[in-house]
Protein backbone atom coordinates (compact mmCIF):
# COMPACT_ATOMS: atom_id res chain seq x y z
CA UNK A 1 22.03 -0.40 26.63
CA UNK A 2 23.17 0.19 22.93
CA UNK A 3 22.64 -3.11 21.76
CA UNK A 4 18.82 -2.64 23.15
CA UNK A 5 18.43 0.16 21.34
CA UNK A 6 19.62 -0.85 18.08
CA UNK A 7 17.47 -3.55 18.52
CA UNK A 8 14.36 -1.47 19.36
CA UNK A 9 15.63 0.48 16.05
CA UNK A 10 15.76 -3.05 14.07
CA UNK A 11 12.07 -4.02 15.51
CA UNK A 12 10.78 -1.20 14.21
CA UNK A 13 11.62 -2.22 10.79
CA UNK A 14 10.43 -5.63 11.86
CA UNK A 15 7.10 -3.93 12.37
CA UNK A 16 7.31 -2.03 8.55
CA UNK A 17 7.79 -4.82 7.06
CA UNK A 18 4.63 -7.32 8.64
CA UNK A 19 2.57 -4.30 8.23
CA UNK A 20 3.22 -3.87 4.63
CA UNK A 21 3.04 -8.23 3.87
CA UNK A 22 -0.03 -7.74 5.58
CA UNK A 23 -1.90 -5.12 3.49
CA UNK A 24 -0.19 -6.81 0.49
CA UNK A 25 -1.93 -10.02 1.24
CA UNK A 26 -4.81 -8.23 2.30
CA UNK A 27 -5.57 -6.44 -1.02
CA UNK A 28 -4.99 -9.44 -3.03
CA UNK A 29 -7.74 -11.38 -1.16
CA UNK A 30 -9.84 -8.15 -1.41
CA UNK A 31 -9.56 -8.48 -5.18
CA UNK A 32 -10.29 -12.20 -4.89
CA UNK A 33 -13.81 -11.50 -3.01
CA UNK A 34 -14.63 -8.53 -4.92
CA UNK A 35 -14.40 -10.29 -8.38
CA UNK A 36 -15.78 -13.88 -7.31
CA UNK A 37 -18.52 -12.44 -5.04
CA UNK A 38 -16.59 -14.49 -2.04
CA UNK A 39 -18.53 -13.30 0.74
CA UNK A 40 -16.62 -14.94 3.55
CA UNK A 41 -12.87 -14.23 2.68
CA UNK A 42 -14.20 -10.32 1.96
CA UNK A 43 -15.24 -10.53 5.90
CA UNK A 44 -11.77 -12.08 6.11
CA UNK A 45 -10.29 -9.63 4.44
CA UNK A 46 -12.67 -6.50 6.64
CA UNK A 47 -11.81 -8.07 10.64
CA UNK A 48 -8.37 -9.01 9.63
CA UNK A 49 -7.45 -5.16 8.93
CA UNK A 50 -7.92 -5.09 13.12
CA UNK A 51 -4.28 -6.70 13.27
CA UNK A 52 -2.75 -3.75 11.06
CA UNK A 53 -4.40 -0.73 13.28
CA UNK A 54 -2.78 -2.92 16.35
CA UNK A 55 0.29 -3.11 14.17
CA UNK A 56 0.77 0.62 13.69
CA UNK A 57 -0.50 1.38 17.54
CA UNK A 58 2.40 -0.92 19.14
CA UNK A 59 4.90 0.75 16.23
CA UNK A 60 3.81 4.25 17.29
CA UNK A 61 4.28 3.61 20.83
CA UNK A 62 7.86 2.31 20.57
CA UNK A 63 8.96 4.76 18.14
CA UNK A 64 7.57 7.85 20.49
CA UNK A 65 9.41 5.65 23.49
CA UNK A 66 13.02 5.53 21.87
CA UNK A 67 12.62 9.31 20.63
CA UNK A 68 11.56 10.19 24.27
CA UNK A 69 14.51 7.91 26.17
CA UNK A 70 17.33 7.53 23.60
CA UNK A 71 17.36 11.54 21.60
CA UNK A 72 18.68 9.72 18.41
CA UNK A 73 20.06 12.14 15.96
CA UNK A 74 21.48 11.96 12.15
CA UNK A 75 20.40 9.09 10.13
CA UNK A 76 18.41 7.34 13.60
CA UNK A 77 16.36 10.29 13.58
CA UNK A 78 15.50 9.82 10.39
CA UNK A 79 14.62 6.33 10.37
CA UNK A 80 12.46 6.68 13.80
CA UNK A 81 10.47 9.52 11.95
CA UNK A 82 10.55 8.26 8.62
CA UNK A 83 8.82 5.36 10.50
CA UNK A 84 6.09 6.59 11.88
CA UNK A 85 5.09 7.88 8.52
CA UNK A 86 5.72 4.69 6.77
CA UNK A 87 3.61 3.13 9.35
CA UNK A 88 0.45 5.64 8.65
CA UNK A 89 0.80 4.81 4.69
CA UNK A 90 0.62 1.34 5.50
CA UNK A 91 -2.23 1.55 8.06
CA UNK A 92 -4.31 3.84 5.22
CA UNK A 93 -3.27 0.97 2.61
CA UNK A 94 -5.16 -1.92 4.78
CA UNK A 95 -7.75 1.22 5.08
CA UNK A 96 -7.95 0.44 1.30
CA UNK A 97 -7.76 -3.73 0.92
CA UNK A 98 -10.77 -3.23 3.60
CA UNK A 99 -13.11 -1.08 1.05
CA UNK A 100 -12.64 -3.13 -1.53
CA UNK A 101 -13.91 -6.11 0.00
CA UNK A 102 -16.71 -3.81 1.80
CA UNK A 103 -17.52 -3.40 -1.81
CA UNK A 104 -17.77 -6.80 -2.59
CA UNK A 105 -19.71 -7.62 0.58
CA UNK A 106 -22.35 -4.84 -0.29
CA UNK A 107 -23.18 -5.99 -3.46
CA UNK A 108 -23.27 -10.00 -2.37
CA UNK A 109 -24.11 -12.22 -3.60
CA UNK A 110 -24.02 -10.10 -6.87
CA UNK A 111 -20.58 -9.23 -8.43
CA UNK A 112 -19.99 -5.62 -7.89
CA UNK A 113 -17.51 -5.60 -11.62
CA UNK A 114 -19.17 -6.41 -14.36
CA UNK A 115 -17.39 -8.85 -17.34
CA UNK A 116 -16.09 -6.37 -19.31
CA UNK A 117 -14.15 -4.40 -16.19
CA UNK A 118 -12.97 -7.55 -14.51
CA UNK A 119 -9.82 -7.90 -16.81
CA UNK A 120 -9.19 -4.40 -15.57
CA UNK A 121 -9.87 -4.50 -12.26
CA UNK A 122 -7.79 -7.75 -12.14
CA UNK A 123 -4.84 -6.02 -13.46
CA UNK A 124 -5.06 -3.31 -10.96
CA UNK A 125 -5.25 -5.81 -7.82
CA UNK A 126 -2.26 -8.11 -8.96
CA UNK A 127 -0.13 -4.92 -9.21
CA UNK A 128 -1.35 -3.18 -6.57
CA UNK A 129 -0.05 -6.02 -4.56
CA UNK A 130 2.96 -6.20 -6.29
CA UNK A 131 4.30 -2.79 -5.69
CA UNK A 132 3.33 -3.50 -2.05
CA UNK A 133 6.06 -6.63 -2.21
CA UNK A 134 8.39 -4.52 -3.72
CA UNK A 135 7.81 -1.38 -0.97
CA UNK A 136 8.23 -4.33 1.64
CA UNK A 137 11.52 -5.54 -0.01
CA UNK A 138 13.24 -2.31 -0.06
CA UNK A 139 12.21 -1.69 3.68
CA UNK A 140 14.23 -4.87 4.16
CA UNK A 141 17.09 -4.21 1.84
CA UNK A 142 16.82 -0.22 1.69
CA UNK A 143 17.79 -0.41 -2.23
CA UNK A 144 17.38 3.54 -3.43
CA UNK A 145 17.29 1.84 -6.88
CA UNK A 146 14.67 -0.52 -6.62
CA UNK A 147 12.85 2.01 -4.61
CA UNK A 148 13.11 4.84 -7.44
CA UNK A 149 11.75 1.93 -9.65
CA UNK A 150 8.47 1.73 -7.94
CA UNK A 151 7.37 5.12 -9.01
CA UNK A 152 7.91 4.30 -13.10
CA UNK A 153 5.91 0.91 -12.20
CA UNK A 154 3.29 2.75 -10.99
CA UNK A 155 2.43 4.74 -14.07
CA UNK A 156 0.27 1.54 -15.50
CA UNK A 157 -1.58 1.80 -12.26
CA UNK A 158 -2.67 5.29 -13.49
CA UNK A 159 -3.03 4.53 -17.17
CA UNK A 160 -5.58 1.50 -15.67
CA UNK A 161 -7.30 3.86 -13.26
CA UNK A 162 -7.66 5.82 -16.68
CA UNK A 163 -9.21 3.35 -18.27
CA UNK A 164 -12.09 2.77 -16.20
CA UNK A 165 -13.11 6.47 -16.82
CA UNK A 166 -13.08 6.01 -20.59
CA UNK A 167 -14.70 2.56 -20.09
CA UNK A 168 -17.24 4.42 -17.73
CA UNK A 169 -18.01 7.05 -20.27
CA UNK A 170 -18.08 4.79 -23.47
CA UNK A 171 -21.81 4.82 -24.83
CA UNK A 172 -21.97 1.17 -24.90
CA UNK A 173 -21.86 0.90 -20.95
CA UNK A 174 -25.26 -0.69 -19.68
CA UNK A 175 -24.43 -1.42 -16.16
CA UNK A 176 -26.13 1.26 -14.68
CA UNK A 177 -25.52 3.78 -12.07
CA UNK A 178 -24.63 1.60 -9.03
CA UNK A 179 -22.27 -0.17 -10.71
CA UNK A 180 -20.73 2.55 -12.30
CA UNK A 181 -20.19 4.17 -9.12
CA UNK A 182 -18.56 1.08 -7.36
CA UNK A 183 -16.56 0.74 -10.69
CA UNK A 184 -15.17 4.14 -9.77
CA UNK A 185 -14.82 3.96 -6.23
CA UNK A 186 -12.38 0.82 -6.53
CA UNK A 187 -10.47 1.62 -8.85
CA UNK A 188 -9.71 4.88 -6.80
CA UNK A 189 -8.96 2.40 -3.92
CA UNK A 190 -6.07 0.58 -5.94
CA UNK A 191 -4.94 3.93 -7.14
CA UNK A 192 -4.31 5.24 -3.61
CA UNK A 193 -3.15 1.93 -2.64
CA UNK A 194 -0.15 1.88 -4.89
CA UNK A 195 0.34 5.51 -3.92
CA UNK A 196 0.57 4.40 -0.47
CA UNK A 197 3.32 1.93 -1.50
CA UNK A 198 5.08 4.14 -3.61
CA UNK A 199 5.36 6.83 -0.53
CA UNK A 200 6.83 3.99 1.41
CA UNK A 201 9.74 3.63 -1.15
CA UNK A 202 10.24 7.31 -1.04
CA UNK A 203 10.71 7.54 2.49
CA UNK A 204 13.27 4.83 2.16
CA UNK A 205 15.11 6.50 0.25
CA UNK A 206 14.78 9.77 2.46
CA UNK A 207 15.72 7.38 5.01
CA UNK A 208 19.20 6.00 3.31
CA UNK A 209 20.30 9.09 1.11
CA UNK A 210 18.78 12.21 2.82
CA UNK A 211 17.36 13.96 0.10
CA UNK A 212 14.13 13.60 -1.74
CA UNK A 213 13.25 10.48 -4.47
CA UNK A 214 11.58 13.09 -6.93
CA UNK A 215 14.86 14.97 -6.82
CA UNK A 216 16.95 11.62 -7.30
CA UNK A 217 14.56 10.21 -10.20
CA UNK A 218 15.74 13.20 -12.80
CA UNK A 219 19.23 11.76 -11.34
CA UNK A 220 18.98 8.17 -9.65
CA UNK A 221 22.51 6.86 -8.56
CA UNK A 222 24.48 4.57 -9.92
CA UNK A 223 24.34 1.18 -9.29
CA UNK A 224 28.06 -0.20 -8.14
């Protein structure tokens, strides 16, 4: 009976871990369709999100199962409701991949980014599904280290969510109004995507060191 439920406990993980090289994958062909006006991988991209909500369902369910049959305590606890919160970041961050290829579908078979964004724009999707690879990594290995390091890496997400504001409200844009809203909506999209992936490293380390990441980055721990 143990052995079952450490594997139930190890499945869960399991779970994490396809979820987030899921959205990861998802958000990098989002970027793809949304910056090469690629029609049929953004409706790739759009039903494929289906297998992520199906994901978090079947994760839900078995966490709620062992907290209802096996009363885990200390550190289990913690990983079984750490879970289920990891799981709704990564469901919202597929939420995500899917609007940005909405985006590009909408505006097919025009490109929704104009020239002068898509340097921009491809910066933000290559590290938006970077951080993702690194959130799934320290699921796998539960490094506190590498996980305190996603939060610095995400500060050049902000500084490029910045910079489409200041591009935005430079006199020389010409684009128009539609594309300067879509402009704005996406990059808000990888913004809260990386969030989403950042939040996943926190709760790790929640998960391995029971106290808070924003409390540990004024103090991270040494490495041994």
């Amino acid at each position: 009976m143990r052995e079952h439920y450490r594997e139930e406990l190890e499945s869960i993980t399991d779970g994490l871990v396809e979820m987030a090289n899921l959205v990861g994958s998802a958000i990098g062909r989002a970027t793809t369709a949304l910056l090469d006006a690629d029609l049929h991988l953004a409706e790739n991209v759009i039903s494929g999100d289906e297998k992520v909500d199906d994901l978090q369902r079947d994760l839900e369910d078995r966490a709620i199962t062992l907290l209802a049959r096996q009363q885990p305590v200390a550190r289990d606890l913690r990983m079984v409701v750490t879970s289920l919160r990891m799981s709704a970041d990564l469901e919202r961050s597929g939420d995500l991949a899917r609007h940005v290829a909405k985006l590009a579908r909408l505006r097919y078979p025009e490109r929704a980014i104009p020239r002068d964004l898509r340097r921009t724009i491809l910066e933000m999707g290559q590290l938006a599904q970077r951080l993702m690879a690194q959130a799934a990594e320290v699921l796998i290995t539960h490094d506190v280290n590498a996980a305190l390091q996603l939060e610095k890496d995400d500060d050049r997400m902000d500084e490029l969510h910045r910079a489409i504001f200041h591009h935005l409200m430079d006199d020389q844009w010409h684009h128009g109004v539609e594309t300067a809203v879509g402009a704005t909506l996406v990059g808000r999209y990888y913004e809260r995507f990386a969030d989403h992936a950042v939040a996943v490293a926190q709760r790790v380390v929640y998960l391995v060191t029971g106290e808070y990441a924003d409390d540990l980055l004024t103090d991270p721990p040494a490495t041994t």
